[in-house]
Protein backbone atom coordinates (compact mmCIF):
# COMPACT_ATOMS: atom_id res chain seq x y z
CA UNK A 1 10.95 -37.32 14.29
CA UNK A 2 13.32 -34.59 12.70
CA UNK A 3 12.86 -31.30 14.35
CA UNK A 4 12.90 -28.02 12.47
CA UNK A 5 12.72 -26.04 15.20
CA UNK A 6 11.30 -22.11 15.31
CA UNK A 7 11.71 -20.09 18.33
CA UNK A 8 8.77 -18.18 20.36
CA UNK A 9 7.44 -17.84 23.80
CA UNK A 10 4.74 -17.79 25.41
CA UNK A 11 1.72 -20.18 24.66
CA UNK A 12 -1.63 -18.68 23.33
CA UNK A 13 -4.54 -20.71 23.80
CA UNK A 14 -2.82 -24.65 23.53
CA UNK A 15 -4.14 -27.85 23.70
CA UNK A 16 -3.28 -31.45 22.35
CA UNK A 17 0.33 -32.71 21.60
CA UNK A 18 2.23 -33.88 18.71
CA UNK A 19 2.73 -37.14 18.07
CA UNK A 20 5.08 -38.23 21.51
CA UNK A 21 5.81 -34.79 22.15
CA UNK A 22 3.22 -33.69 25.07
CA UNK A 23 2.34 -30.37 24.87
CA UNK A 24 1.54 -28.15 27.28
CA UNK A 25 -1.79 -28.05 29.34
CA UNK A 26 -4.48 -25.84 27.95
CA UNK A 27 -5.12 -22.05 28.60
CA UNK A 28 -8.33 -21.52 27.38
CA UNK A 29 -9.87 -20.59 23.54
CA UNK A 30 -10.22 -17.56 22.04
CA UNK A 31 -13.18 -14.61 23.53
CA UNK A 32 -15.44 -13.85 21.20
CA UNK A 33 -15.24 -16.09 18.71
CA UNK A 34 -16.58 -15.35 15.44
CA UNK A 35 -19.62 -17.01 13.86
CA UNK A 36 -19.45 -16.59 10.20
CA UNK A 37 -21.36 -19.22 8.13
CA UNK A 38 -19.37 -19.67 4.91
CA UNK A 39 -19.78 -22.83 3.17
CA UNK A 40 -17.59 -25.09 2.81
CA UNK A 41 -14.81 -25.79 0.08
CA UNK A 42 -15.83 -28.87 -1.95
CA UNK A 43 -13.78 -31.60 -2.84
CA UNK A 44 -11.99 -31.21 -6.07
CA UNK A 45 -13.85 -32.64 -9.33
CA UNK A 46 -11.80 -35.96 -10.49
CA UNK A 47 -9.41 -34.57 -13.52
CA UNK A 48 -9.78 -31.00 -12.27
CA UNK A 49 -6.62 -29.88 -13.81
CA UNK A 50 -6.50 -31.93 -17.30
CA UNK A 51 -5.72 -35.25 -16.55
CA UNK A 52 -6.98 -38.22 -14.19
CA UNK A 53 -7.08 -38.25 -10.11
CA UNK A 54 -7.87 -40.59 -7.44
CA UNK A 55 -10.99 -40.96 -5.74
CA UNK A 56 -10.61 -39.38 -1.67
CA UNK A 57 -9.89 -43.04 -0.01
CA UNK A 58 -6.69 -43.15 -2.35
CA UNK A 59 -3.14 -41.97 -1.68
CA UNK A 60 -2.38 -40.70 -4.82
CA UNK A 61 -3.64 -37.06 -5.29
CA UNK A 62 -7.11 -36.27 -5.99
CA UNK A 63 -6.13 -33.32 -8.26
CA UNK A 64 -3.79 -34.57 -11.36
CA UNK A 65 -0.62 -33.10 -11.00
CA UNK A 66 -0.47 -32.25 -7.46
CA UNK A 67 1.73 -33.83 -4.60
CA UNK A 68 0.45 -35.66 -1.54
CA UNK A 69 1.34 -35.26 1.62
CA UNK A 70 0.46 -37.61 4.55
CA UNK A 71 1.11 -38.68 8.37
CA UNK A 72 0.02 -41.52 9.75
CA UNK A 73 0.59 -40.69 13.18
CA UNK A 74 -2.26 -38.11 12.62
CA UNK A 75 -4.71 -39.94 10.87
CA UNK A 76 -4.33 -37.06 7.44
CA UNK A 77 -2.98 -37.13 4.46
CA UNK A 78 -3.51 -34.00 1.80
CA UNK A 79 -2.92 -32.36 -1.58
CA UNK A 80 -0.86 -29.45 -2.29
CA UNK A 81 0.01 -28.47 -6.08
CA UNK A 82 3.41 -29.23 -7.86
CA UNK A 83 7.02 -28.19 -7.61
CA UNK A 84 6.61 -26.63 -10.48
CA UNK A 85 3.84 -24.21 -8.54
CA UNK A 86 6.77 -23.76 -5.92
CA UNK A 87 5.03 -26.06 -3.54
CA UNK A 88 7.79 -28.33 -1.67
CA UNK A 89 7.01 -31.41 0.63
CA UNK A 90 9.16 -32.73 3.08
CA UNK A 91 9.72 -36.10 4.56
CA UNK A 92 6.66 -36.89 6.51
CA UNK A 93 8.50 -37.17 9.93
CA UNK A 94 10.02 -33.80 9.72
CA UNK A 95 8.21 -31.06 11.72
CA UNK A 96 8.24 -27.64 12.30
CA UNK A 97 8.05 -26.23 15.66
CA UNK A 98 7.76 -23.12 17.83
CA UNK A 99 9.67 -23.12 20.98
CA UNK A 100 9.34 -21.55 24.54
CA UNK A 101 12.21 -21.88 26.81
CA UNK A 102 13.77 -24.23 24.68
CA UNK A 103 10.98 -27.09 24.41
CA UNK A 104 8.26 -27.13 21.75
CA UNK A 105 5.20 -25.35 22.52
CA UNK A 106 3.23 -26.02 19.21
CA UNK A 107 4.73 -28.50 16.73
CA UNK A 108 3.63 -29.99 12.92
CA UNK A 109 4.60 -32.56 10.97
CA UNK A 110 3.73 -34.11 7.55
CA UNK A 111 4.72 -30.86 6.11
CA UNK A 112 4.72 -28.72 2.99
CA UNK A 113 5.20 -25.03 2.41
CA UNK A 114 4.81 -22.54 -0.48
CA UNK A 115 7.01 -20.52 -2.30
CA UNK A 116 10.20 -20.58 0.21
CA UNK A 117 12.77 -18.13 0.43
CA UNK A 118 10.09 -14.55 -0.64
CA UNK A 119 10.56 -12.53 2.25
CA UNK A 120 14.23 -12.47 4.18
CA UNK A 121 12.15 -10.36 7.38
CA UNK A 122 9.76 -12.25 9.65
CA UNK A 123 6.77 -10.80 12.10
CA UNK A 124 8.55 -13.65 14.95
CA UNK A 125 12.10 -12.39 14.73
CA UNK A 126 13.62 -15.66 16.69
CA UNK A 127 12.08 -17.82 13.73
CA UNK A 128 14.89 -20.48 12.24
CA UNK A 129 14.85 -23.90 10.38
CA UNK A 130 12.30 -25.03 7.95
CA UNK A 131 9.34 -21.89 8.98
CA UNK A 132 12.20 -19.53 8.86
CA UNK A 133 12.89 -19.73 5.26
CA UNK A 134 10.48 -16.70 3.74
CA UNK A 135 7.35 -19.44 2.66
CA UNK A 136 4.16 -17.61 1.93
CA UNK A 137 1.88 -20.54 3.48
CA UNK A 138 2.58 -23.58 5.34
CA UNK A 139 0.61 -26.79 6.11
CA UNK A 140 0.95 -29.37 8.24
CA UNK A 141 -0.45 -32.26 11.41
CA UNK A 142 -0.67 -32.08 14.69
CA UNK A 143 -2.30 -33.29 17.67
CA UNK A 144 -2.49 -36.58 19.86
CA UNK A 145 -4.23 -35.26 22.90
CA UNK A 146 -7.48 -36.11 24.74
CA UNK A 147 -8.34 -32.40 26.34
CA UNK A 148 -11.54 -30.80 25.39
CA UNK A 149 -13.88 -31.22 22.38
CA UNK A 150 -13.78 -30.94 18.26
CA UNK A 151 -14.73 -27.46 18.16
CA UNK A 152 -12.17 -26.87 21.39
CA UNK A 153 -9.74 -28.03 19.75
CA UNK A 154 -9.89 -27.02 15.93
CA UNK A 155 -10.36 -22.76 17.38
CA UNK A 156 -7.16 -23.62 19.37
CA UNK A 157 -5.10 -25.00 16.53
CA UNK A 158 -6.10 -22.12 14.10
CA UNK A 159 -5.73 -19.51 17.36
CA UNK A 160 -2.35 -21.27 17.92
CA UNK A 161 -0.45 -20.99 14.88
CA UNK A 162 -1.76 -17.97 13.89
CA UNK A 163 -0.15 -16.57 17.19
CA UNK A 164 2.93 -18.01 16.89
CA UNK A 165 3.77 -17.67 13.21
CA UNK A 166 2.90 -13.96 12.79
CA UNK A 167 4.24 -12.34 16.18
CA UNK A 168 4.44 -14.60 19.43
CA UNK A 169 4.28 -13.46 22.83
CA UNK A 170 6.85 -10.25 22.05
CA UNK A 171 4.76 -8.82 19.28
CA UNK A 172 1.12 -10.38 19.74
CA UNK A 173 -1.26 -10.29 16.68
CA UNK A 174 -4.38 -9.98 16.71
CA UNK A 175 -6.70 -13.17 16.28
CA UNK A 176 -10.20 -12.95 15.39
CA UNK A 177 -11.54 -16.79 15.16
CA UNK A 178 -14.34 -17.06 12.50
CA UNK A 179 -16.23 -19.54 10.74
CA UNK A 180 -16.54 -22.78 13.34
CA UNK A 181 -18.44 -25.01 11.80
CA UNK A 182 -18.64 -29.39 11.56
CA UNK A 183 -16.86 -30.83 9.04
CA UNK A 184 -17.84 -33.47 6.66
CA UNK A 185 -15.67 -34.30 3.85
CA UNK A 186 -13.93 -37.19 1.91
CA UNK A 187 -15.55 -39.88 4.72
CA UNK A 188 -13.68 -37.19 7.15
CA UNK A 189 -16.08 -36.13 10.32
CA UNK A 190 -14.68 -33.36 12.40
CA UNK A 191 -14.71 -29.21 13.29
CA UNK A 192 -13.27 -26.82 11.13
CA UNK A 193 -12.29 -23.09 12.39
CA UNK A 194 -10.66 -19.91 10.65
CA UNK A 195 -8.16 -17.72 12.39
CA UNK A 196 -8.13 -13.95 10.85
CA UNK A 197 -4.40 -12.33 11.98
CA UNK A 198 -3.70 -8.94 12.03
CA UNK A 199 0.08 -8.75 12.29
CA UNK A 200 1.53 -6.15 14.64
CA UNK A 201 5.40 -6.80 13.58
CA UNK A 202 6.36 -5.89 10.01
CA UNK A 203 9.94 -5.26 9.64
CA UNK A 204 9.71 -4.85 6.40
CA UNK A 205 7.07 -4.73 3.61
CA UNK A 206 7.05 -8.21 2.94
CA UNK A 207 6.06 -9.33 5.91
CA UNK A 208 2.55 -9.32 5.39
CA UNK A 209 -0.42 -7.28 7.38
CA UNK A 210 -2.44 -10.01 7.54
CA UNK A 211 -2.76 -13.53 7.84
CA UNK A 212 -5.04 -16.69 7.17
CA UNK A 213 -5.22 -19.88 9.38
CA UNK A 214 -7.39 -22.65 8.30
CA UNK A 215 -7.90 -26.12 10.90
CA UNK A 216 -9.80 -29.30 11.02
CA UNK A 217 -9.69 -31.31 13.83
CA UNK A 218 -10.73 -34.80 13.69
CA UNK A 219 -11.47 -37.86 17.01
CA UNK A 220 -9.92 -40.96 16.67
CA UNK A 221 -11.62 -43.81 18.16
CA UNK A 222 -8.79 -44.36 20.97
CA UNK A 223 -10.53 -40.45 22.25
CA UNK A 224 -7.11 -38.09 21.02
CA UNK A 225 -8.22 -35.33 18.62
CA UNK A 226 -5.49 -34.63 15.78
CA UNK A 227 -5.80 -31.68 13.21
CA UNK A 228 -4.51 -30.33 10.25
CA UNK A 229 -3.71 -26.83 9.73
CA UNK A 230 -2.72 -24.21 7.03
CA UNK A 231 -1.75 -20.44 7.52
CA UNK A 232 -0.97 -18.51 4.65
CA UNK A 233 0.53 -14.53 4.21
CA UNK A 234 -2.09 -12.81 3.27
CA UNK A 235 -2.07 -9.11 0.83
CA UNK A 236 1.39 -9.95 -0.48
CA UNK A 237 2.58 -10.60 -4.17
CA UNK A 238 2.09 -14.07 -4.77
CA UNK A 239 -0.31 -14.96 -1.39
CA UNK A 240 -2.53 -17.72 -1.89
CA UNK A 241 -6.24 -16.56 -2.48
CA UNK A 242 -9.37 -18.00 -1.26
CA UNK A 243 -9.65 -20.48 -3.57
CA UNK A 244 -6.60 -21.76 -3.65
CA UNK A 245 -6.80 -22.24 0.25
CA UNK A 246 -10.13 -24.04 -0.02
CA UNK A 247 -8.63 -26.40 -3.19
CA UNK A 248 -6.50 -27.50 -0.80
CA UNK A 249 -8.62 -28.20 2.26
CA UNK A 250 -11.02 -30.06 0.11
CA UNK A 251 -8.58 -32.48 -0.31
CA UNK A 252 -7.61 -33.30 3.44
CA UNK A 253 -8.68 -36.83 3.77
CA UNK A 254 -8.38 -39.90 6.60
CA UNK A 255 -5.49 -41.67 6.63
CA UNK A 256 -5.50 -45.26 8.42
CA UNK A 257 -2.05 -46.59 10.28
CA UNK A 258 -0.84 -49.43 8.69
């Protein structure tokens, strides 16, 4: 796996692994999680921008024009919109990572990220590689581990990276999980949570206030859970809106090994 590596410290609330990286044991979700009721983006109607798309089972996009992104290891594979919407993929088997004492503590792969390069300042000042490059949102796998449940495991992902992207243990955010609820899309059967971030780091005004993390977490027959996971800047030029965010989660799909 290629390693873009972001340093942090300090684990939040952790639990699963990546792929054959294990991660660290688990410290417990979230108090007072949030119970908001929201429904659920739908998947997006075949041709939704102009022209034809694939049917959710397919690994061509479901929205015409857009890009897919997939990773076997994690059972996923998704739709983000074209290059031409400043929406870059990356080789499936490169990851992004946050770091304590020099080994991951939370790590992605399957990647894509929007809009690199907007904001030079970062609410984790020891960010680097491919998360230190100024995107607005990122999205991404993760998982492989066997501890706790679906709804464990999709607050902890959401808690997780919301920690880590927008402060880390040397300026902790706030995290208010929200909106746990099952999820049943595209033949996909899991948990999805929110994670609402209030950023306490801005070192400059680019860096945004708040944040936006989005998760689904998913069992696999052999008992790991894997998820997939977006966070997004949020009340900054350019920051994805609600709908955009949900366009995109109603695309996450299965994905079998071959």
């Amino acid at each position: 796996m290629a390693l873009a590596v972001i340093g942090g410290a300090g684990v939040y609330f952790l639990t699963g692994d990546d792929g054959d990286k294990k991660a660290d044991e688990s410290q417990g979700a979230p108090k007072n999680p949030g119970n908001e009721k929201d429904k659920q983006p739908e998947a997006p109607a075949q041709g939704d921008d102009g022209g034809a798309s694939a049917a959710p089972g397919s690994s061509q996009p479901m929205v015409a024009g857009w890009q897919t992104q997939m990773r076997q290891e994690h059972f996923f594979q998704y739709d983000v919109p074209g290059k031409a919407d400043k929406w870059k993929v990356f080789p499936t088997d490169t990851a992004v990572s946050y770091t304590e004492n020099g080994k991951p503590a939370v790590v992605m792969s399957g990647t894509a990220n929007f809009k690199e390069g907007g904001c030079a300042s970062s609410a984790n000042p020891d960010s680097v590689g491919e998360a230190g490059k100024g995107q607005l949102a990122t999205v991404g796998t993760t998982g492989g581990g066997r501890d706790g449940d679906l709804k464990t495991n999709a607050r902890n992902w959401a808690g997780n990276w919301g920690f880590f992207a927008y402060g880390g243990k040397e300026h902790k955010p706030k995290i208010e999980i929200t909106d746990e609820k099952a999820w049943t899309r595209n033949g996909l059967e899991g948990w999805t949570a929110t994670a609402k971030v209030t950023i306490a780091n801005r070192p400059s005004p680019c860096v945004p206030a708040t944040a936006i993390v989005k998760s689904i977490a998913q069992k696999m027959p052999d008992g790991t859970f894997h998820g997939w996971v977006l966070y997004a800047d949020q009340g900054v030029p350019d920051a994805l809106t609600t709908e955009q965010i949900d366009k995109i989660m109603g695309t996450v799909r299965p994905l079998k090994k071959s």
